[in-house]
Every structure is written in C-alpha cells, then in structure tokens.
PDB file of N, CA and C in Angstrom:
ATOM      1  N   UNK A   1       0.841  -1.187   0.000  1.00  0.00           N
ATOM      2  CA  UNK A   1       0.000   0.000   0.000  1.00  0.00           C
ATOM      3  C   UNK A   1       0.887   1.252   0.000  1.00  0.00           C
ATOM      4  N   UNK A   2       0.723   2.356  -0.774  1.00  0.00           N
ATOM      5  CA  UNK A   2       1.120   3.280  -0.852  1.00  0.00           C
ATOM      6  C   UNK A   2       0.903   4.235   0.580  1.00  0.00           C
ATOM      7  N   UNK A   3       2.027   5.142   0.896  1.00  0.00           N
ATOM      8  CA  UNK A   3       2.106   6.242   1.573  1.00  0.00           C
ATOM      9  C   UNK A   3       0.984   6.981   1.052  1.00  0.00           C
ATOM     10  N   UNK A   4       0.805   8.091   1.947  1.00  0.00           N
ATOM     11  CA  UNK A   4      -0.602   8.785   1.169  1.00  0.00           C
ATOM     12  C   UNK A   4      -0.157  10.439   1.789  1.00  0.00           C
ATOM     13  N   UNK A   5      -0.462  11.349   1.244  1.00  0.00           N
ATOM     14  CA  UNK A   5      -0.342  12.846   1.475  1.00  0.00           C
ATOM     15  C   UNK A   5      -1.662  12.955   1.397  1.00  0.00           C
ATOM     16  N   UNK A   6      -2.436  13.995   2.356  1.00  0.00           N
ATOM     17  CA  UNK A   6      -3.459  14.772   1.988  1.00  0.00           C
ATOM     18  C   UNK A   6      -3.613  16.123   2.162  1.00  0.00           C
ATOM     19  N   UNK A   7      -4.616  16.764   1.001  1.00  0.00           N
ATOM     20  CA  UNK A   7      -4.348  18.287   1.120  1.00  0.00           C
ATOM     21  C   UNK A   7      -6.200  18.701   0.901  1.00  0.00           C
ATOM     22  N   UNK A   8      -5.936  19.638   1.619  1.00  0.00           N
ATOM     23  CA  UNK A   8      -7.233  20.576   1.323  1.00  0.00           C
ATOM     24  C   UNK A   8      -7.262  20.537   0.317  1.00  0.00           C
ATOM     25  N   UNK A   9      -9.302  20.736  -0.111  1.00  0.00           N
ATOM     26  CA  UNK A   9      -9.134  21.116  -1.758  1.00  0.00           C
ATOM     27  C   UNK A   9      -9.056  22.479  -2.189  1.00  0.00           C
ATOM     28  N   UNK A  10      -8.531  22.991  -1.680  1.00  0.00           N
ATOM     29  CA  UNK A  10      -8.640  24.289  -1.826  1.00  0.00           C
ATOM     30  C   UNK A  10      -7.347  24.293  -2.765  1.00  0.00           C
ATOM     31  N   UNK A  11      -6.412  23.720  -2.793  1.00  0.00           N
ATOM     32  CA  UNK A  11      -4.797  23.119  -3.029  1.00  0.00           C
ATOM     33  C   UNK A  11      -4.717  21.997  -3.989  1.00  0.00           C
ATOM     34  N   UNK A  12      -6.012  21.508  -4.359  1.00  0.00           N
ATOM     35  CA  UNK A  12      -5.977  20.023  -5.525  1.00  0.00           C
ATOM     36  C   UNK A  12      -6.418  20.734  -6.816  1.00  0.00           C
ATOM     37  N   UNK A  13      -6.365  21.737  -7.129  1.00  0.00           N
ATOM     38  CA  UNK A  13      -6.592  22.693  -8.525  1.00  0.00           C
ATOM     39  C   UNK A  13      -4.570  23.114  -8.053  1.00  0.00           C
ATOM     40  N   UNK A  14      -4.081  23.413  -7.545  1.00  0.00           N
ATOM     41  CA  UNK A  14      -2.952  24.049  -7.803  1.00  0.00           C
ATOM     42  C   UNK A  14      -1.753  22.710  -8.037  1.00  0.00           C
ATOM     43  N   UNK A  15      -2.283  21.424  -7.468  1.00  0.00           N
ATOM     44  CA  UNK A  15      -1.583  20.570  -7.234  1.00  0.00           C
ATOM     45  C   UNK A  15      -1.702  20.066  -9.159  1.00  0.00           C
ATOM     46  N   UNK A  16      -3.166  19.969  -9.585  1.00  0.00           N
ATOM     47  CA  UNK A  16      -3.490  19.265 -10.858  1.00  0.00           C
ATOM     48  C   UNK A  16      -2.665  20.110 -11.776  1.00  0.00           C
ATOM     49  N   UNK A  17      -2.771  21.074 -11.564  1.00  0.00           N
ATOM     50  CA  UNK A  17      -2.466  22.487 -12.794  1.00  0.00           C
ATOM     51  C   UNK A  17      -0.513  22.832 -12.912  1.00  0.00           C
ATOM     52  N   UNK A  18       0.066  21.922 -11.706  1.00  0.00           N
ATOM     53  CA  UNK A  18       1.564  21.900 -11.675  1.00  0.00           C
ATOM     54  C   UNK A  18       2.140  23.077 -11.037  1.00  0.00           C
ATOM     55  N   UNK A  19       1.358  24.180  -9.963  1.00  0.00           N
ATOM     56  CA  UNK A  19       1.971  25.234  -9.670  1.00  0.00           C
ATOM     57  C   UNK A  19       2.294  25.216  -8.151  1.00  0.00           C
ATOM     58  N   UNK A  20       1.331  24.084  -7.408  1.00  0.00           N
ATOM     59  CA  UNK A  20       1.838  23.320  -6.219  1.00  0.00           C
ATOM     60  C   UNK A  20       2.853  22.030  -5.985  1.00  0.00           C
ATOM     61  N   UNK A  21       4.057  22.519  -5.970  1.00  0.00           N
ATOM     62  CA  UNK A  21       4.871  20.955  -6.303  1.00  0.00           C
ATOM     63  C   UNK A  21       5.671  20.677  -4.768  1.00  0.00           C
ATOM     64  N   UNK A  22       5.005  21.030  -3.861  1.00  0.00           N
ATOM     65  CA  UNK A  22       6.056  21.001  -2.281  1.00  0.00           C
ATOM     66  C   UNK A  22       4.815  20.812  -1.743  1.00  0.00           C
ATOM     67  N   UNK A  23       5.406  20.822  -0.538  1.00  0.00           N
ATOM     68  CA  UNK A  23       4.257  20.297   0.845  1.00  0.00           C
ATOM     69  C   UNK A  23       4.942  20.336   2.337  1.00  0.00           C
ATOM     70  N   UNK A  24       4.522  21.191   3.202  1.00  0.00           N
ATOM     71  CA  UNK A  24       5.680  21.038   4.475  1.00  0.00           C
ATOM     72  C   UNK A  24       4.474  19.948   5.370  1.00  0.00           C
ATOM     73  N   UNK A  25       5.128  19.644   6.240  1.00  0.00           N
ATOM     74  CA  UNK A  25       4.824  18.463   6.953  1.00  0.00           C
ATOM     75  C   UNK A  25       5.692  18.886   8.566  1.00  0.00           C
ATOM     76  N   UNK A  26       4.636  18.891   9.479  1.00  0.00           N
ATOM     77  CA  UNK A  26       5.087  18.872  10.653  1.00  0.00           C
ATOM     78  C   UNK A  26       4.590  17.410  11.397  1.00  0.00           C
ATOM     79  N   UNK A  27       5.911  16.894  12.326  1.00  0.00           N
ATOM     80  CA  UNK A  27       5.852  15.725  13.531  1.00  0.00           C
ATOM     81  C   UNK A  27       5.739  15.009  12.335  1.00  0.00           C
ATOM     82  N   UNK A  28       6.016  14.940  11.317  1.00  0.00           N
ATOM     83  CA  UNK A  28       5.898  13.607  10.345  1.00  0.00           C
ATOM     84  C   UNK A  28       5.731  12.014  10.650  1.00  0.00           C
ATOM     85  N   UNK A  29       4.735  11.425  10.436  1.00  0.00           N
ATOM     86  CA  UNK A  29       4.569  10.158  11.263  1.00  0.00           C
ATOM     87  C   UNK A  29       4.421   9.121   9.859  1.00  0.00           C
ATOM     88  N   UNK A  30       4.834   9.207   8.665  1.00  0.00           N
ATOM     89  CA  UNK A  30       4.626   8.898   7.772  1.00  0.00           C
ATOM     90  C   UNK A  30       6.210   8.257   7.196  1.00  0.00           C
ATOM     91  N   UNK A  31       7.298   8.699   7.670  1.00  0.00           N
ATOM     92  CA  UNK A  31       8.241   8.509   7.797  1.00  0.00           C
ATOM     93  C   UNK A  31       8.743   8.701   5.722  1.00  0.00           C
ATOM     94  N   UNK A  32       8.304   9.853   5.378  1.00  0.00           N
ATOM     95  CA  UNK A  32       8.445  10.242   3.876  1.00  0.00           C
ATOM     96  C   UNK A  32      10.192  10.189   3.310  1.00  0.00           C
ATOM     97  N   UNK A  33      10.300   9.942   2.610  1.00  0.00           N
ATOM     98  CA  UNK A  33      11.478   9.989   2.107  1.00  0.00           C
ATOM     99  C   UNK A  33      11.643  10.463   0.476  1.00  0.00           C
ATOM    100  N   UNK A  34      12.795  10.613   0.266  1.00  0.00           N
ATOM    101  CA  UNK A  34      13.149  11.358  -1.436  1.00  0.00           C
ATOM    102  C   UNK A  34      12.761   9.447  -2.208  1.00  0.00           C
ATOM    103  N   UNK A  35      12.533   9.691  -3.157  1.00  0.00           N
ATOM    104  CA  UNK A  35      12.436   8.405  -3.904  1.00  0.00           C
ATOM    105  C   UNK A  35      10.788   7.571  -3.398  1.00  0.00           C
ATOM    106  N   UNK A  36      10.015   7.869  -2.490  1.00  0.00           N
ATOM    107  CA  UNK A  36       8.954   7.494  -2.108  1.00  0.00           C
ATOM    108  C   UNK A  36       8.007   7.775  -3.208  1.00  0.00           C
ATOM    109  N   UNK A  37       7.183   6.810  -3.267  1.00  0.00           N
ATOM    110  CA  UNK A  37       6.113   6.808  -4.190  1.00  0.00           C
ATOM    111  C   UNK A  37       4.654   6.729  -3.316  1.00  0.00           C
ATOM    112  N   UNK A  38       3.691   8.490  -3.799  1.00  0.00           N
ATOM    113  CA  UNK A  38       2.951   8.137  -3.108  1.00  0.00           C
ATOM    114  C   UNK A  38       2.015   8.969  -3.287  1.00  0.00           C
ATOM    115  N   UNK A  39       0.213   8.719  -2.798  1.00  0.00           N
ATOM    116  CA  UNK A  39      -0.776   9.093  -3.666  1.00  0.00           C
ATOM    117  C   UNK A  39      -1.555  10.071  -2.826  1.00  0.00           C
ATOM    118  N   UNK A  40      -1.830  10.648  -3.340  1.00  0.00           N
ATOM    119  CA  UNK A  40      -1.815  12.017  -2.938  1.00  0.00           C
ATOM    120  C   UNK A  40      -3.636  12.442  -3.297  1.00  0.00           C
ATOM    121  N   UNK A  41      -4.469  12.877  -2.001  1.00  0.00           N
ATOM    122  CA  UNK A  41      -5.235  12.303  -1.599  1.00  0.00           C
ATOM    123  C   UNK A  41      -6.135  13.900  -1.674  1.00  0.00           C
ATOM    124  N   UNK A  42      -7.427  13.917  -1.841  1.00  0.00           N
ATOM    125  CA  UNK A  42      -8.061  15.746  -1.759  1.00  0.00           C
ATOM    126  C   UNK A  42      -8.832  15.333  -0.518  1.00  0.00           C
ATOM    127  N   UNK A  43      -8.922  16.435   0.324  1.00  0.00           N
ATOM    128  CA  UNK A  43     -10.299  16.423   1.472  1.00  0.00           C
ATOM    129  C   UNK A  43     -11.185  17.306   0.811  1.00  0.00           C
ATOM    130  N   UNK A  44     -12.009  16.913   1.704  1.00  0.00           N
ATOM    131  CA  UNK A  44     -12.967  15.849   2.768  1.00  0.00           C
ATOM    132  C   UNK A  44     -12.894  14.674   2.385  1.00  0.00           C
ATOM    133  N   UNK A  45     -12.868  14.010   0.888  1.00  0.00           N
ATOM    134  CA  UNK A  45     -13.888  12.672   0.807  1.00  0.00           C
ATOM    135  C   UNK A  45     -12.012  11.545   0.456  1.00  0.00           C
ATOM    136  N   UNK A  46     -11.489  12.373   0.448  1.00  0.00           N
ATOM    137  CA  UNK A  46     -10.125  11.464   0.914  1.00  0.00           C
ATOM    138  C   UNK A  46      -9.427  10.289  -0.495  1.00  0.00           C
ATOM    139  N   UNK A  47     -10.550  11.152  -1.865  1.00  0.00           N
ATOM    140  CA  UNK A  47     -10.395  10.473  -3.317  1.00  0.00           C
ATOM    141  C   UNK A  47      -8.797  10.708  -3.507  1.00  0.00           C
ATOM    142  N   UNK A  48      -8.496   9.569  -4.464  1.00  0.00           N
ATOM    143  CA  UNK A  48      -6.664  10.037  -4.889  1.00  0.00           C
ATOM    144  C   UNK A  48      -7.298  10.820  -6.020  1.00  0.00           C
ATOM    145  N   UNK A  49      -6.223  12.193  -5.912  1.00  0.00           N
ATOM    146  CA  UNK A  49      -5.858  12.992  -7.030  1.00  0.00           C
ATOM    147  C   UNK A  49      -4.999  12.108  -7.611  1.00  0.00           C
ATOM    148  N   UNK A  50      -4.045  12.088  -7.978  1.00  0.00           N
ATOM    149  CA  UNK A  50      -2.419  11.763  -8.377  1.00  0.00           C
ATOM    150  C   UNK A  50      -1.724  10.839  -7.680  1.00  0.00           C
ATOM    151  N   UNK A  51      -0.749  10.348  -8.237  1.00  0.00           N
ATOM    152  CA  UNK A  51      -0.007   9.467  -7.801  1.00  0.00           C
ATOM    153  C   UNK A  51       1.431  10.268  -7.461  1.00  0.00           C
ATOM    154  N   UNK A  52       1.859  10.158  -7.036  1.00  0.00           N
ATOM    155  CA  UNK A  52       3.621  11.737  -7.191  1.00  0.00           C
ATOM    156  C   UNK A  52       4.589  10.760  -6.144  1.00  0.00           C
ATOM    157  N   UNK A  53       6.093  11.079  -7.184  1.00  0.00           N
ATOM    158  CA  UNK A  53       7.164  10.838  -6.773  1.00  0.00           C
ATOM    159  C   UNK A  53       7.882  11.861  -5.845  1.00  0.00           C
ATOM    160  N   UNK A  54       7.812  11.309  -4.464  1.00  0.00           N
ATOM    161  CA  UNK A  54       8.974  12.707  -3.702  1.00  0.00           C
ATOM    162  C   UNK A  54      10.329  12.857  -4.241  1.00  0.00           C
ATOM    163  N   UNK A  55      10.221  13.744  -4.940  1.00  0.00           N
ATOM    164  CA  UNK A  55      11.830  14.057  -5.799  1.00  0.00           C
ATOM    165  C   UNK A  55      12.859  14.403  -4.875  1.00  0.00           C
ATOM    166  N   UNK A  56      12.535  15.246  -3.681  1.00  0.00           N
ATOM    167  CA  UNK A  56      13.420  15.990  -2.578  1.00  0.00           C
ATOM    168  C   UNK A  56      12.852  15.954  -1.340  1.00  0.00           C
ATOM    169  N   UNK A  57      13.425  15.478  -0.263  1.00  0.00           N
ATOM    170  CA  UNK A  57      12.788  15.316   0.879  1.00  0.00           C
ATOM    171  C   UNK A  57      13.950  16.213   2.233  1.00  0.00           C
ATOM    172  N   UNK A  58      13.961  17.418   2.436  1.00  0.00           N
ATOM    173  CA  UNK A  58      15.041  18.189   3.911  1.00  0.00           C
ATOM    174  C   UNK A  58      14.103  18.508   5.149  1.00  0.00           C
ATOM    175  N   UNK A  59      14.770  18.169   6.298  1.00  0.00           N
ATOM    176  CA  UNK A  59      14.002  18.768   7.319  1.00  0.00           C
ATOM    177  C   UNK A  59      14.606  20.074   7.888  1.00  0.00           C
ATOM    178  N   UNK A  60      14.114  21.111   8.461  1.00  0.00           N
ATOM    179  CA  UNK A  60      14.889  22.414   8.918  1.00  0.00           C
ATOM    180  C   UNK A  60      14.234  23.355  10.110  1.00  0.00           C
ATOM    181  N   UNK A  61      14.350  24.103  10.550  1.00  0.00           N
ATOM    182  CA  UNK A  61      13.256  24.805  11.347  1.00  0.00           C
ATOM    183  C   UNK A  61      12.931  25.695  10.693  1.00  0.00           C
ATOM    184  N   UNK A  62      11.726  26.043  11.022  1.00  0.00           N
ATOM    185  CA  UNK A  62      11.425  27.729  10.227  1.00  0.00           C
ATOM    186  C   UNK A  62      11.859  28.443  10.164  1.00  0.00           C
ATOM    187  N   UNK A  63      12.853  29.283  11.107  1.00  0.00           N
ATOM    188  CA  UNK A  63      13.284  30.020  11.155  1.00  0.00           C
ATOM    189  C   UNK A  63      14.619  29.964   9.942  1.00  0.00           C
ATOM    190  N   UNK A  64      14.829  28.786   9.693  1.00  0.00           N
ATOM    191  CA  UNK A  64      15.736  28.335   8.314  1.00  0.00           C
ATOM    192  C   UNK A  64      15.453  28.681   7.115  1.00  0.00           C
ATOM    193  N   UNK A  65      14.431  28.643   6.928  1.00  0.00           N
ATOM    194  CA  UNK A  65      13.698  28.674   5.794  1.00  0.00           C
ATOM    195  C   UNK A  65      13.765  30.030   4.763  1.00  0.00           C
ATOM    196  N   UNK A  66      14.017  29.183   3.655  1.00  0.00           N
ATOM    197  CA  UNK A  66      14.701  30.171   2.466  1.00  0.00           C
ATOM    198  C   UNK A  66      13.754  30.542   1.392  1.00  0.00           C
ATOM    199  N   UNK A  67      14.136  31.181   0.460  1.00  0.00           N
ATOM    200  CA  UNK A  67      13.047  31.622  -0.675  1.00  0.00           C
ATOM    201  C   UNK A  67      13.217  30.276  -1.457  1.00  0.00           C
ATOM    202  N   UNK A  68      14.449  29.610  -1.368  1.00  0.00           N
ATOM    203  CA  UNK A  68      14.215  28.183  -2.509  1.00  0.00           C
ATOM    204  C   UNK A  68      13.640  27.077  -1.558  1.00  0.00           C
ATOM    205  N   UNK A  69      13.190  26.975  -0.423  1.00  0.00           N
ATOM    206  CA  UNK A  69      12.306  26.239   0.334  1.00  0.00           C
ATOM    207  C   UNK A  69      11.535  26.481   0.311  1.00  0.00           C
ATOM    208  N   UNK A  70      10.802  27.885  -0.081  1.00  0.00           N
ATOM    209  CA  UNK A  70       9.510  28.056  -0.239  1.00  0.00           C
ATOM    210  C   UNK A  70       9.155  27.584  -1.632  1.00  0.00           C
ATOM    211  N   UNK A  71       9.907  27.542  -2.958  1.00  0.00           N
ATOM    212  CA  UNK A  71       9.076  27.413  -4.210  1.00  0.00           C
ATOM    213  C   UNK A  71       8.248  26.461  -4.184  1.00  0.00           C
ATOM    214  N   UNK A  72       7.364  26.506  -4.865  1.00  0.00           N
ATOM    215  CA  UNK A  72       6.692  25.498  -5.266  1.00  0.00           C
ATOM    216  C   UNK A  72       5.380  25.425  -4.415  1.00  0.00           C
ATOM    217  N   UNK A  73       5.356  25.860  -2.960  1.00  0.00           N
ATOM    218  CA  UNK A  73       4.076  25.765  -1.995  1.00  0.00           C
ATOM    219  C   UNK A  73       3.762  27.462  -1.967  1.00  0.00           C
ATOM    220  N   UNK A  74       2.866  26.905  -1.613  1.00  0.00           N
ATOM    221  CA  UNK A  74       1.636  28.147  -1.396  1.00  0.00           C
ATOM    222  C   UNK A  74       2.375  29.620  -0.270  1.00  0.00           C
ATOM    223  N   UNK A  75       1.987  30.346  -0.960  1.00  0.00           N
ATOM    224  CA  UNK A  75       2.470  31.803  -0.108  1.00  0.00           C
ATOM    225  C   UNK A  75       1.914  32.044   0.802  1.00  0.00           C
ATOM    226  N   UNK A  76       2.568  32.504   2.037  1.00  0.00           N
ATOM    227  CA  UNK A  76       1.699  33.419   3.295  1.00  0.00           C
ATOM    228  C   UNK A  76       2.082  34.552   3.256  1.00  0.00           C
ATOM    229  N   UNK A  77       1.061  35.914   3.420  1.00  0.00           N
ATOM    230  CA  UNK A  77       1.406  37.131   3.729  1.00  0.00           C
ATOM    231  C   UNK A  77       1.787  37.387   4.717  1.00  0.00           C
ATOM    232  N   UNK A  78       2.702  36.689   5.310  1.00  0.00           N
ATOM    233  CA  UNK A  78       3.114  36.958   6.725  1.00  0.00           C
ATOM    234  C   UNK A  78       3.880  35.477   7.766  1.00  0.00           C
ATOM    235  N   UNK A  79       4.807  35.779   7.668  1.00  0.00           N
ATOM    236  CA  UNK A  79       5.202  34.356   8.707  1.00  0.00           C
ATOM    237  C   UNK A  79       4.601  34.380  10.146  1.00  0.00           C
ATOM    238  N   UNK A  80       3.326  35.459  10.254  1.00  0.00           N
ATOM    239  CA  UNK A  80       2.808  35.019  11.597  1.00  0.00           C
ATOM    240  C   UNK A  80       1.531  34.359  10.497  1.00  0.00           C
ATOM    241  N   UNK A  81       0.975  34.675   9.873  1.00  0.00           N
ATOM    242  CA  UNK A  81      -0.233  33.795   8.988  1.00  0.00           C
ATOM    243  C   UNK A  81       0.676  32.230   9.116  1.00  0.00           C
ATOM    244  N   UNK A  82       1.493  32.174   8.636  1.00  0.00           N
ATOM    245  CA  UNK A  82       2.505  30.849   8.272  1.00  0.00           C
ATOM    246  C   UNK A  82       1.954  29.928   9.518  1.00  0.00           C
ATOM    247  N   UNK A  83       2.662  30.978  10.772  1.00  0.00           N
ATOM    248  CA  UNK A  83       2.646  29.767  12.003  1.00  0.00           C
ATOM    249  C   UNK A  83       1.354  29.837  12.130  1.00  0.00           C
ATOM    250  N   UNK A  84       0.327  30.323  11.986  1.00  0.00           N
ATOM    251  CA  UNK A  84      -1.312  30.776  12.687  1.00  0.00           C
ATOM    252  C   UNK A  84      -1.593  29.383  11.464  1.00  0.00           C
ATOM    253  N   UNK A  85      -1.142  28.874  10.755  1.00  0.00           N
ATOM    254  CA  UNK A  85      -2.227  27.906   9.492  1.00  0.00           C
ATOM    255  C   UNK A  85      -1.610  26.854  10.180  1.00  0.00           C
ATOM    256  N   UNK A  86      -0.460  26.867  10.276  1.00  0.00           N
ATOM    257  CA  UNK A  86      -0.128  25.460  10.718  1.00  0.00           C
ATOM    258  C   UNK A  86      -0.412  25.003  12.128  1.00  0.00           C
ATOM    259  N   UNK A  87      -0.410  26.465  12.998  1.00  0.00           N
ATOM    260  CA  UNK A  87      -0.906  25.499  14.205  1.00  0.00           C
ATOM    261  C   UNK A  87      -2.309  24.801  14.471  1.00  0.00           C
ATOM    262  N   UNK A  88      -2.723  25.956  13.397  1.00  0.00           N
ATOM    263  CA  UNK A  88      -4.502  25.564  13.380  1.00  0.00           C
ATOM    264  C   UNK A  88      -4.818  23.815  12.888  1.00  0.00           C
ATOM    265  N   UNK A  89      -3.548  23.877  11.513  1.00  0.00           N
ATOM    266  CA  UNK A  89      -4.020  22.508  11.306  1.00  0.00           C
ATOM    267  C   UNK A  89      -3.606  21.425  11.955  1.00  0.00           C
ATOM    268  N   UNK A  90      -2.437  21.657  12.697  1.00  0.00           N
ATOM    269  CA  UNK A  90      -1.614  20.274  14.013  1.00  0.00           C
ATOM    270  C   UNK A  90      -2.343  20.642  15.243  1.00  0.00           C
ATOM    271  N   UNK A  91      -3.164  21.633  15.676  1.00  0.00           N
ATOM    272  CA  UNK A  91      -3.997  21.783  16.662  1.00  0.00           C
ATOM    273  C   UNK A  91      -2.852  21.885  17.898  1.00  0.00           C
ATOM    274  N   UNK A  92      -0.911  22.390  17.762  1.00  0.00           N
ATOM    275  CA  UNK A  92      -0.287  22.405  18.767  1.00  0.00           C
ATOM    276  C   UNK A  92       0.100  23.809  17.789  1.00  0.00           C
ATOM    277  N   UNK A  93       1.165  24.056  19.319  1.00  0.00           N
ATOM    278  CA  UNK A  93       1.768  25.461  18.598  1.00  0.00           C
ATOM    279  C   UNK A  93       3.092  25.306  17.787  1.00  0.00           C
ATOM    280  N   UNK A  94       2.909  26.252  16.824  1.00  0.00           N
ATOM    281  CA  UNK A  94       3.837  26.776  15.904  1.00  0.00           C
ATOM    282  C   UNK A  94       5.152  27.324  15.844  1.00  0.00           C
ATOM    283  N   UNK A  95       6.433  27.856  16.640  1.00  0.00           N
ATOM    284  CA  UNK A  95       7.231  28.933  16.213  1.00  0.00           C
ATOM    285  C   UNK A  95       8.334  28.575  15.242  1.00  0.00           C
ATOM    286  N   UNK A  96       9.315  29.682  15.451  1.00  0.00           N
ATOM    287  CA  UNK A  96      10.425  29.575  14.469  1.00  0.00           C
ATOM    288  C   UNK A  96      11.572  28.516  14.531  1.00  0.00           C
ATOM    289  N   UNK A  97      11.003  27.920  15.927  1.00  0.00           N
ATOM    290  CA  UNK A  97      12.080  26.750  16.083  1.00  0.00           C
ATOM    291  C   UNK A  97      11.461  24.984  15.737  1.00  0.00           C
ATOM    292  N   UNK A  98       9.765  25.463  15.635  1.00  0.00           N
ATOM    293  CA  UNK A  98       9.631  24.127  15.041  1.00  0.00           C
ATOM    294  C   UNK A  98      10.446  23.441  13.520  1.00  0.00           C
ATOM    295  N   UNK A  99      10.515  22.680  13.911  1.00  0.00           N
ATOM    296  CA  UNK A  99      10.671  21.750  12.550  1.00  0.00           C
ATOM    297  C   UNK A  99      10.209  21.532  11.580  1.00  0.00           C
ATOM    298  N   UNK A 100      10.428  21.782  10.404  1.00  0.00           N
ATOM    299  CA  UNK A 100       9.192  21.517   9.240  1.00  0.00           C
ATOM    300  C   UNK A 100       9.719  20.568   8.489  1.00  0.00           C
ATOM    301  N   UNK A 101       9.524  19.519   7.872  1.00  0.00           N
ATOM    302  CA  UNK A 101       9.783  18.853   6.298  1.00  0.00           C
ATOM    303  C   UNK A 101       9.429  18.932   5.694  1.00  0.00           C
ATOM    304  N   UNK A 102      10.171  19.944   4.441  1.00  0.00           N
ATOM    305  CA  UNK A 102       9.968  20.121   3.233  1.00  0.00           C
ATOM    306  C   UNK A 102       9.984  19.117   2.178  1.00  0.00           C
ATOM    307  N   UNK A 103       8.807  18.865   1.716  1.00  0.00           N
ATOM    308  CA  UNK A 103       8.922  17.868   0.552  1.00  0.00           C
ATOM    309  C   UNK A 103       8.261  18.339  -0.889  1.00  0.00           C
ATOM    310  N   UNK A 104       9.118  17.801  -1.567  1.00  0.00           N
ATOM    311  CA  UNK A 104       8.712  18.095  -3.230  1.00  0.00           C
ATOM    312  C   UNK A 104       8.461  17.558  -3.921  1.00  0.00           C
ATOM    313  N   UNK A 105       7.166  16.994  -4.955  1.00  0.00           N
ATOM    314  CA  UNK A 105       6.646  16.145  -5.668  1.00  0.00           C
ATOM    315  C   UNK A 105       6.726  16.075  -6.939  1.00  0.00           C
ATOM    316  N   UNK A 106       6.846  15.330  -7.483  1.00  0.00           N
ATOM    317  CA  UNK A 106       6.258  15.196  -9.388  1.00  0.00           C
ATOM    318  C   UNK A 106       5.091  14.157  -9.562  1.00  0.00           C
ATOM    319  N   UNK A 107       4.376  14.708 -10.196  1.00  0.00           N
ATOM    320  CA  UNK A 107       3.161  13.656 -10.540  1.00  0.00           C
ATOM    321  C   UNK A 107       3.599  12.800 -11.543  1.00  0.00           C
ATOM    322  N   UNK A 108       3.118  11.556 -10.993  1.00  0.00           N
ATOM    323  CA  UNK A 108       3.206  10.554 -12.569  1.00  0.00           C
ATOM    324  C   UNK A 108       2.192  10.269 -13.297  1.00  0.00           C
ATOM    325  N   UNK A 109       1.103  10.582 -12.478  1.00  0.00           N
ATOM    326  CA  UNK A 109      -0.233   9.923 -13.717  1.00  0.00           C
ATOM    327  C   UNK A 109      -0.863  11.091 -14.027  1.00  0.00           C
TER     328      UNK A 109
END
C-alpha cells in the first residue's frame, strides 16, 4: 500500500495544474522519504488525485527557511499567517524553532 499525502481542496486545482509541487509536513509520522512513491489524496472525501514521486525530501526549522524552500508551496502574507495555518491545522503550537519537512513532488499519472 502506498504512503498517502493529503491536502485541502482548496490546493488540488494548484496541485493538478503543476503550480503546487512542495508540501511542508510537521511531527511527520509517515516517515516520507526522497524516492517514495505516493498518492496524494483531496479532502474531505479522501479520493486520490495523483499518484507523485517525492523528488526531494530536507528537514529544517522555520526560522531556516529560504526563498528556494519556499518554491513550489503556497504563499503566506506573513510568517505570523505561516505559524497561525499550521498550528490551526496540528492543533499544537507553531514557532520559528519548530521543525518543518519540506517535501517536493512530481506527478506521474
């Protein structure tokens, strides 16, 4: 069975269209790696979009975080928006010393 990513659909039009190609990942329990093959999933109803190869897989803290760690994922107007989305979605808190894993995809199908 395949690893699985899931994303809001708010993000499965940017993911189809090739202008979403990253994904950060906090407490990773999925144990993702570069070379992983894996299907990549829209909410609510949890259908596979795509199938995608992790091309690049680094972990870093935020406060690390560069303009070429950002390509590919979605913009925040603000690195307090940044930590305010992510804590909302891990339901713990956010700062510049958490950890993030940056990962980067290519679709195959």
């Amino acid at each position: 069975m395949n690893k699985t990513l899931k994303f809001d659909a708010h993000l499965v039009p940017l993911i189809l269209n090739g202008s979403k190609t990253s994904t950060w990942r906090l407490w990773d329990d999925k144990n993702l790696f570069e070379g992983d093959v894996v299907d990549l999933l829209g909410r609510p109803s949890l259908e596979k979009i795509a199938t995608a190869k992790l091309t690049k897989v680094i972990i870093k803290k935020f406060r690390d975080l560069t303009s070429e760690d950002k390509m590919g994922h979605e913009s925040f107007s603000s690195d307090e928006e940044m930590y305010k989305t992510f804590a909302d979605a891990y339901k713990q808190p956010v700062t510049l010393e958490t950890e993030v894993k940056i990962i980067w995809f290519g679709i195959l199908e």
